[in-house]
N, C-alpha and C. Protein backbone atom coordinates (compact mmCIF):
# COMPACT_ATOMS: atom_id res chain seq x y z
N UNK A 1 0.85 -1.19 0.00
CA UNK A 1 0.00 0.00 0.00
C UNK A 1 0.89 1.25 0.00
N UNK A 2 0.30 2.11 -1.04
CA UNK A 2 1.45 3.44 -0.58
C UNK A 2 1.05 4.27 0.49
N UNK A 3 2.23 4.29 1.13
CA UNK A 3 2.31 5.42 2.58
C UNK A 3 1.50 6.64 2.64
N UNK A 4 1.08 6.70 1.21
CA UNK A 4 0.27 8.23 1.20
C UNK A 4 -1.54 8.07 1.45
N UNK A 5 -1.44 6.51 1.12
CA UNK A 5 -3.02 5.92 1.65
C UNK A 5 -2.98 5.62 2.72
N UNK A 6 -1.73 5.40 3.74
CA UNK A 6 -2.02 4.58 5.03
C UNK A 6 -2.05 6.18 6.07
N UNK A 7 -2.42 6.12 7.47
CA UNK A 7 -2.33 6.95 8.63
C UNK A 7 -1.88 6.47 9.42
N UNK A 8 -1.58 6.92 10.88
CA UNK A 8 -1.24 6.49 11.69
C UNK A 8 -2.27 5.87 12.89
N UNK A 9 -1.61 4.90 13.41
CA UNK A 9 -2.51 4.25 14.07
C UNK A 9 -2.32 4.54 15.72
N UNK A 10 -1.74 5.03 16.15
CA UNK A 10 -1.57 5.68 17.62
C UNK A 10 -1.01 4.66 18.70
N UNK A 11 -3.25 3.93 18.64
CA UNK A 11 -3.41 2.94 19.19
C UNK A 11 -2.31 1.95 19.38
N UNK A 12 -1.79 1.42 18.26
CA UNK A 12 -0.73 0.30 18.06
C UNK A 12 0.65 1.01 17.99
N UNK A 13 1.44 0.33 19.09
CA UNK A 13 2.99 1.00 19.29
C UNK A 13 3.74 0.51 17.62
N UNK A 14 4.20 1.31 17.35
CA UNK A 14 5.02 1.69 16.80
C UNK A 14 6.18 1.11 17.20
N UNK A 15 7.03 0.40 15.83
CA UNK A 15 8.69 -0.48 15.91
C UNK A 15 9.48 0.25 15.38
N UNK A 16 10.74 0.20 15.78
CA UNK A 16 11.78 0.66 15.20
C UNK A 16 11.66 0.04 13.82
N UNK A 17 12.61 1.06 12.48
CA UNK A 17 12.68 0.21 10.95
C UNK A 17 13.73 -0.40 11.17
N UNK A 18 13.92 -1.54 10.69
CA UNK A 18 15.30 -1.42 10.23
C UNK A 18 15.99 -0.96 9.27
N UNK A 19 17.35 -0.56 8.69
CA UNK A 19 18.04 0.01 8.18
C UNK A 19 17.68 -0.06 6.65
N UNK A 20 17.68 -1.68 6.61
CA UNK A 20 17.19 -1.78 5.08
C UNK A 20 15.46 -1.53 5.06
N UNK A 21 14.76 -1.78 5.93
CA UNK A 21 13.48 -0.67 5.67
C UNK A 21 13.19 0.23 5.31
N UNK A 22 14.10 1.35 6.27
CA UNK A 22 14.11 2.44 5.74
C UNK A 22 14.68 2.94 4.55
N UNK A 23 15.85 1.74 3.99
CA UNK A 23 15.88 2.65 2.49
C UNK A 23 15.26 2.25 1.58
N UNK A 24 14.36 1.06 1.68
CA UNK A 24 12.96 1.02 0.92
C UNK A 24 12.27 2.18 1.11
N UNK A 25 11.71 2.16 1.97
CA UNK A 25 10.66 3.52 2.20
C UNK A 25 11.31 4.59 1.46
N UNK A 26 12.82 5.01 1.90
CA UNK A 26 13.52 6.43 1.42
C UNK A 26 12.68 6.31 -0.05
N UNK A 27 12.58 5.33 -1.08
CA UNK A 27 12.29 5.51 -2.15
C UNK A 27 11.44 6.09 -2.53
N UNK A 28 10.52 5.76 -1.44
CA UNK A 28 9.19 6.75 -1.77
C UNK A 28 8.84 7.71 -1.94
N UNK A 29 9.99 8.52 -0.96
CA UNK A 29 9.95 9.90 -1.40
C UNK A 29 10.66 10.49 -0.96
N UNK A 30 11.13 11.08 -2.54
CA UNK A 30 12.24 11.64 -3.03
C UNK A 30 12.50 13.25 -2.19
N UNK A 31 14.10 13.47 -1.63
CA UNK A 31 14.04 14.63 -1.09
C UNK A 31 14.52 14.65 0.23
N UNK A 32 14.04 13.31 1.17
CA UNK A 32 13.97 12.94 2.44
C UNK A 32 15.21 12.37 2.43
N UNK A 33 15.99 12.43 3.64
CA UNK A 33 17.33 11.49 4.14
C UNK A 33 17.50 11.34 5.46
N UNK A 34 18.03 10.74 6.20
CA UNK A 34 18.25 9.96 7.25
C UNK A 34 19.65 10.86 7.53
N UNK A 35 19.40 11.79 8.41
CA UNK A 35 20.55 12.15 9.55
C UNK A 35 20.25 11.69 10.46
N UNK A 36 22.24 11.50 11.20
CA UNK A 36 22.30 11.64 12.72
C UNK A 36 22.09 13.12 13.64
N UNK A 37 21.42 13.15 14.24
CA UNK A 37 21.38 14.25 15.48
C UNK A 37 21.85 14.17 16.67
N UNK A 38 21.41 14.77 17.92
CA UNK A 38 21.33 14.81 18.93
C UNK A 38 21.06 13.77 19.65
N UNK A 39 21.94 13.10 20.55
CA UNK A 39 22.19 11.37 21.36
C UNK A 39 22.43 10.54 20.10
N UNK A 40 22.73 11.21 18.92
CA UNK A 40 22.89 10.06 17.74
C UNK A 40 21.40 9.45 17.56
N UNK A 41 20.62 10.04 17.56
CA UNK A 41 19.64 8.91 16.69
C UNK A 41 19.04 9.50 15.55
N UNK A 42 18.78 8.77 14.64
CA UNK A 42 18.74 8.65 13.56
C UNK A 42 17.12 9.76 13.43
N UNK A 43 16.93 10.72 12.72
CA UNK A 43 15.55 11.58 11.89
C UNK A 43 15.71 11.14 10.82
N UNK A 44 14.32 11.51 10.07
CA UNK A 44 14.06 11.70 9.18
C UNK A 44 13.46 13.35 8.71
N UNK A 45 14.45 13.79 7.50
CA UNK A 45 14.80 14.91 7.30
C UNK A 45 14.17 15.25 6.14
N UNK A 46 13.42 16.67 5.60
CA UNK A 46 13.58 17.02 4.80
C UNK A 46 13.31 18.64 4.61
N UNK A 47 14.39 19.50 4.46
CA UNK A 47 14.35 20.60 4.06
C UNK A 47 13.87 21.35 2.61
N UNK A 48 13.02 22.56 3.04
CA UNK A 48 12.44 22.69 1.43
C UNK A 48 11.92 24.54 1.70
N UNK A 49 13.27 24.92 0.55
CA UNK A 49 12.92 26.36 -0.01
C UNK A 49 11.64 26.73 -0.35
N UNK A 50 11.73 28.31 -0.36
CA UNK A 50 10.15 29.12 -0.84
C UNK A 50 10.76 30.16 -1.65
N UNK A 51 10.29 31.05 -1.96
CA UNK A 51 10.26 32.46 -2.65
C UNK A 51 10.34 33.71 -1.47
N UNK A 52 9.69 33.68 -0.66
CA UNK A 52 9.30 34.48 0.53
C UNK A 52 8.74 33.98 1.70
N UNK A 53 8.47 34.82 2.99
CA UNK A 53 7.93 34.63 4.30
C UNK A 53 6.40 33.88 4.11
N UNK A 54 5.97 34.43 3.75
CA UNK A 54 4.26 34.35 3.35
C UNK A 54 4.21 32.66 2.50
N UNK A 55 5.32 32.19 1.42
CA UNK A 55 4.37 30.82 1.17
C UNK A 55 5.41 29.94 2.31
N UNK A 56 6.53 30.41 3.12
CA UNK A 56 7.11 29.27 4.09
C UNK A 56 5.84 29.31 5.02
N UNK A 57 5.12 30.53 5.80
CA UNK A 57 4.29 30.05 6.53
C UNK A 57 2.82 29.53 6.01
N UNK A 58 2.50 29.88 4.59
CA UNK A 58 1.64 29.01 4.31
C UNK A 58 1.67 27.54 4.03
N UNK A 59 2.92 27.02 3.74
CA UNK A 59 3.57 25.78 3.71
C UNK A 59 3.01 25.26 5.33
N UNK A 60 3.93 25.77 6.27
CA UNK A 60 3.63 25.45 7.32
C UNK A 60 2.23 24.96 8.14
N UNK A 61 1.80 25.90 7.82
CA UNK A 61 0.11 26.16 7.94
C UNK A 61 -0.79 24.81 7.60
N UNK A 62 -0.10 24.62 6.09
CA UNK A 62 -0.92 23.30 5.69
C UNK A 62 -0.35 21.87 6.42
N UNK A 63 0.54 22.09 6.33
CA UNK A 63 1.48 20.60 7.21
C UNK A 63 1.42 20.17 8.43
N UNK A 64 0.69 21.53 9.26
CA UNK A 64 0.33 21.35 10.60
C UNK A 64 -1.12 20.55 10.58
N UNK A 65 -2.30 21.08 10.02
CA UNK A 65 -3.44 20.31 9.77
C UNK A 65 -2.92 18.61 9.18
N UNK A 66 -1.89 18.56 8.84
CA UNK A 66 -1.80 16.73 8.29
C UNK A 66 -1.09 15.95 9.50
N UNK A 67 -0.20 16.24 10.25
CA UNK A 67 0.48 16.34 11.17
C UNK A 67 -0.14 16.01 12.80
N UNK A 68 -1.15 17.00 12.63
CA UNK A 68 -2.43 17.19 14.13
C UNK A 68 -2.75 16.12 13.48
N UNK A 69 -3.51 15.84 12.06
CA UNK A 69 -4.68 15.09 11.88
C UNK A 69 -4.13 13.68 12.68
N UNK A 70 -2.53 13.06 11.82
CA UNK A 70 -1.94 12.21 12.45
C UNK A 70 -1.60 11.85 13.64
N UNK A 71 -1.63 12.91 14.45
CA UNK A 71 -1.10 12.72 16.18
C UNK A 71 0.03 12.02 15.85
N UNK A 72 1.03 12.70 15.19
CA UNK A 72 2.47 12.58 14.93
C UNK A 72 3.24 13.72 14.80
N UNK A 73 4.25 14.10 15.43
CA UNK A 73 4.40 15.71 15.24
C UNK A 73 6.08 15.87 15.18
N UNK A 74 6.86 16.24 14.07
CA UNK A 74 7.86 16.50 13.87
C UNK A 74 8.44 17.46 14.26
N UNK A 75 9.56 17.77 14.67
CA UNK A 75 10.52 19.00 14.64
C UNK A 75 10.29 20.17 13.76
N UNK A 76 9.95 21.08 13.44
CA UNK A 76 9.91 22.44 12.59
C UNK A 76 10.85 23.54 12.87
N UNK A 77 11.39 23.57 11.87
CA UNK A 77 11.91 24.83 11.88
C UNK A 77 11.92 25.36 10.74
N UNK A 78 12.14 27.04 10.79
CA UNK A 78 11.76 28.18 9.62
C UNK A 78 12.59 29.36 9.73
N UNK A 79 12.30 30.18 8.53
CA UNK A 79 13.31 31.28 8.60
C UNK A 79 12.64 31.65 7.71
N UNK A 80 12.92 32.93 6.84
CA UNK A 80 12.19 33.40 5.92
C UNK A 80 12.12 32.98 4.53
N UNK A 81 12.58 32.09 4.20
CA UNK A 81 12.21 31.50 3.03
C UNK A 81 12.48 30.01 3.15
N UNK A 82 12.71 29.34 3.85
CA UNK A 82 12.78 27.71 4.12
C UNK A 82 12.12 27.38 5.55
N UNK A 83 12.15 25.74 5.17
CA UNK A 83 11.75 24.99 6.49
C UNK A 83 12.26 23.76 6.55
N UNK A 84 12.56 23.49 7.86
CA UNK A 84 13.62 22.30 7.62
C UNK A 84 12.45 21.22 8.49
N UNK A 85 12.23 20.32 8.22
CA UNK A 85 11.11 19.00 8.80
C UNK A 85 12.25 18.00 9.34
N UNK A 86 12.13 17.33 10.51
CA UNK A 86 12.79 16.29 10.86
C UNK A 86 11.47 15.65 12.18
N UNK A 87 11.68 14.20 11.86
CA UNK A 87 10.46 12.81 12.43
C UNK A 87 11.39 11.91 12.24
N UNK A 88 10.94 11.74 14.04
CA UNK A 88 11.81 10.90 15.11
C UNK A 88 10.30 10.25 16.02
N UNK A 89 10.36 9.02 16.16
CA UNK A 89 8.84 8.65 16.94
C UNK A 89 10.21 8.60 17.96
N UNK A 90 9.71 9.29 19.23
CA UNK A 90 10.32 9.29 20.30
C UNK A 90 10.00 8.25 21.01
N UNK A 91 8.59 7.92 20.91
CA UNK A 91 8.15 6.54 21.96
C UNK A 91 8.78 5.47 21.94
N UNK A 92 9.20 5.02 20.53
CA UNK A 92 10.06 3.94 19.86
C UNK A 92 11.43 4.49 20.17
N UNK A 93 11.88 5.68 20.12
CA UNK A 93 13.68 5.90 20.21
C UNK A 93 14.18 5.56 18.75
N UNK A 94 13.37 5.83 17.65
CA UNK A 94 14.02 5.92 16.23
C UNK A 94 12.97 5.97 15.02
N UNK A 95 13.10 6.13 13.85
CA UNK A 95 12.25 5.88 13.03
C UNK A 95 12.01 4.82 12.60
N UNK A 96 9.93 5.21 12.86
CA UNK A 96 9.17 4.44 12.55
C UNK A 96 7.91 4.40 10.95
N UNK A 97 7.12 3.74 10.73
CA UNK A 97 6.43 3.74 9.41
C UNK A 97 5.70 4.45 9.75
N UNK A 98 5.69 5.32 11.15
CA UNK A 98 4.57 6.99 11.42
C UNK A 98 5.49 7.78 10.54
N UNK A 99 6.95 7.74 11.08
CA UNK A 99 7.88 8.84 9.86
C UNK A 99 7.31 9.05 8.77
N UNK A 100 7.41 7.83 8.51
CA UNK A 100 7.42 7.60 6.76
C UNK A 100 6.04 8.23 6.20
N UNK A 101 5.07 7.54 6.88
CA UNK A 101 3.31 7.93 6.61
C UNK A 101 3.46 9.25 6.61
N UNK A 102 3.45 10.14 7.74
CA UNK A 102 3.55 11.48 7.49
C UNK A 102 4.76 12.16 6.59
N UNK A 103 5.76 12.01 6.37
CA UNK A 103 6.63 12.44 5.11
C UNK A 103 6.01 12.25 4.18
N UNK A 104 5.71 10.95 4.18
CA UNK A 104 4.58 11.00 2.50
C UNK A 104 3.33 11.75 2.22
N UNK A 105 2.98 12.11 3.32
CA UNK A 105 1.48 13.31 2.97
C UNK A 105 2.21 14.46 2.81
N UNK A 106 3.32 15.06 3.38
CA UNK A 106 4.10 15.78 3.38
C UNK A 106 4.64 16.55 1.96
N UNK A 107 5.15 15.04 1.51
CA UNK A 107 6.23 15.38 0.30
C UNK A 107 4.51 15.54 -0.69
N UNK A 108 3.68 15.01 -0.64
CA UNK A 108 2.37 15.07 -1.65
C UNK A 108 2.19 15.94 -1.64
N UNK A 109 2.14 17.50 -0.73
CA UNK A 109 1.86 18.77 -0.26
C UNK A 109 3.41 19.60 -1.38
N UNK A 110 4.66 19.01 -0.69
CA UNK A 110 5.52 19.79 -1.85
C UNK A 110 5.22 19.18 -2.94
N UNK A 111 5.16 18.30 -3.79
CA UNK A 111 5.14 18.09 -5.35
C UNK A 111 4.13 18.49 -5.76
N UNK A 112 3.06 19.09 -5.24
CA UNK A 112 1.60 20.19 -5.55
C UNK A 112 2.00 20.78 -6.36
C-alpha cells in the first residue's frame, strides 16, 4: 500500500525500521534522508525552499493540519524563506512507518 493511503494508528505502538526498511521507504519519497542528530539517533529529514515569508508560513500552515490530523508531530523549523522537517517517533527511540506515513502526505503537499 502506498504510505500516502495509510495513517497512523496511535493505538498500536510503533517499531523501530530497520536500516534496510528504511531505504525502501527512502524511495518513496524523493528529497527525504536519514541524519544523525542529537544522542545520535537517527531523523528523518527534509528541508524545502520558498520564494518568501508568506508561502514558508503558508507551507507550514498546511502541514500542521496533516500532522495534528496524524497525532504525529515533527521538529519544525523556519526562517524566511525555508523549512527544515525532521520525524523521530520518540516513543520507539528511532524511526518508525509513522515517519514515513507522514513524510509521504508531506512530500504530496511539496510536489503540488
Amino acid at each position: 500500500m502506498d504510505l500516502c493511503e495509510q495513517h497512523c494508528q496511535q493505538e498500536i505502538p510503533a517499531t523501530l525500521l530497520s536500516d534496510i526498511q528504511i531505504e525502501q521507504y527512502l524511495t518513496e519519497i524523493p528529497g527525504w534522508k536519514i541524519l544523525l542528530k542529537e544522542n545520535n539517533n537517527k531523523y528523518l529529514t527534509r528541508s524545502v525552499k520558498f520564494k518568501n515569508y508568506e508561502q514558508t508560513l503558508e507551507f507550514i500552515n498546511t502541514i500542521a493540519n496533516i500532522i495534528q490530523a496524524e497525532d504525529h508531530h515533527p521538529d519544525i523549523c523556519f526562517g524566511y524563506n525555508k523549512c527544515d522537517i525532521a520525524f523521530l517517533t520518540h516513543s520507539a527511540g528511532g524511526i518508525t512507518i509513522y515517519d514515513f506515513i507522514c513524510a509521504a502526505h508531506i512530500e504530496k503537499i511539496i510536489s503540488q
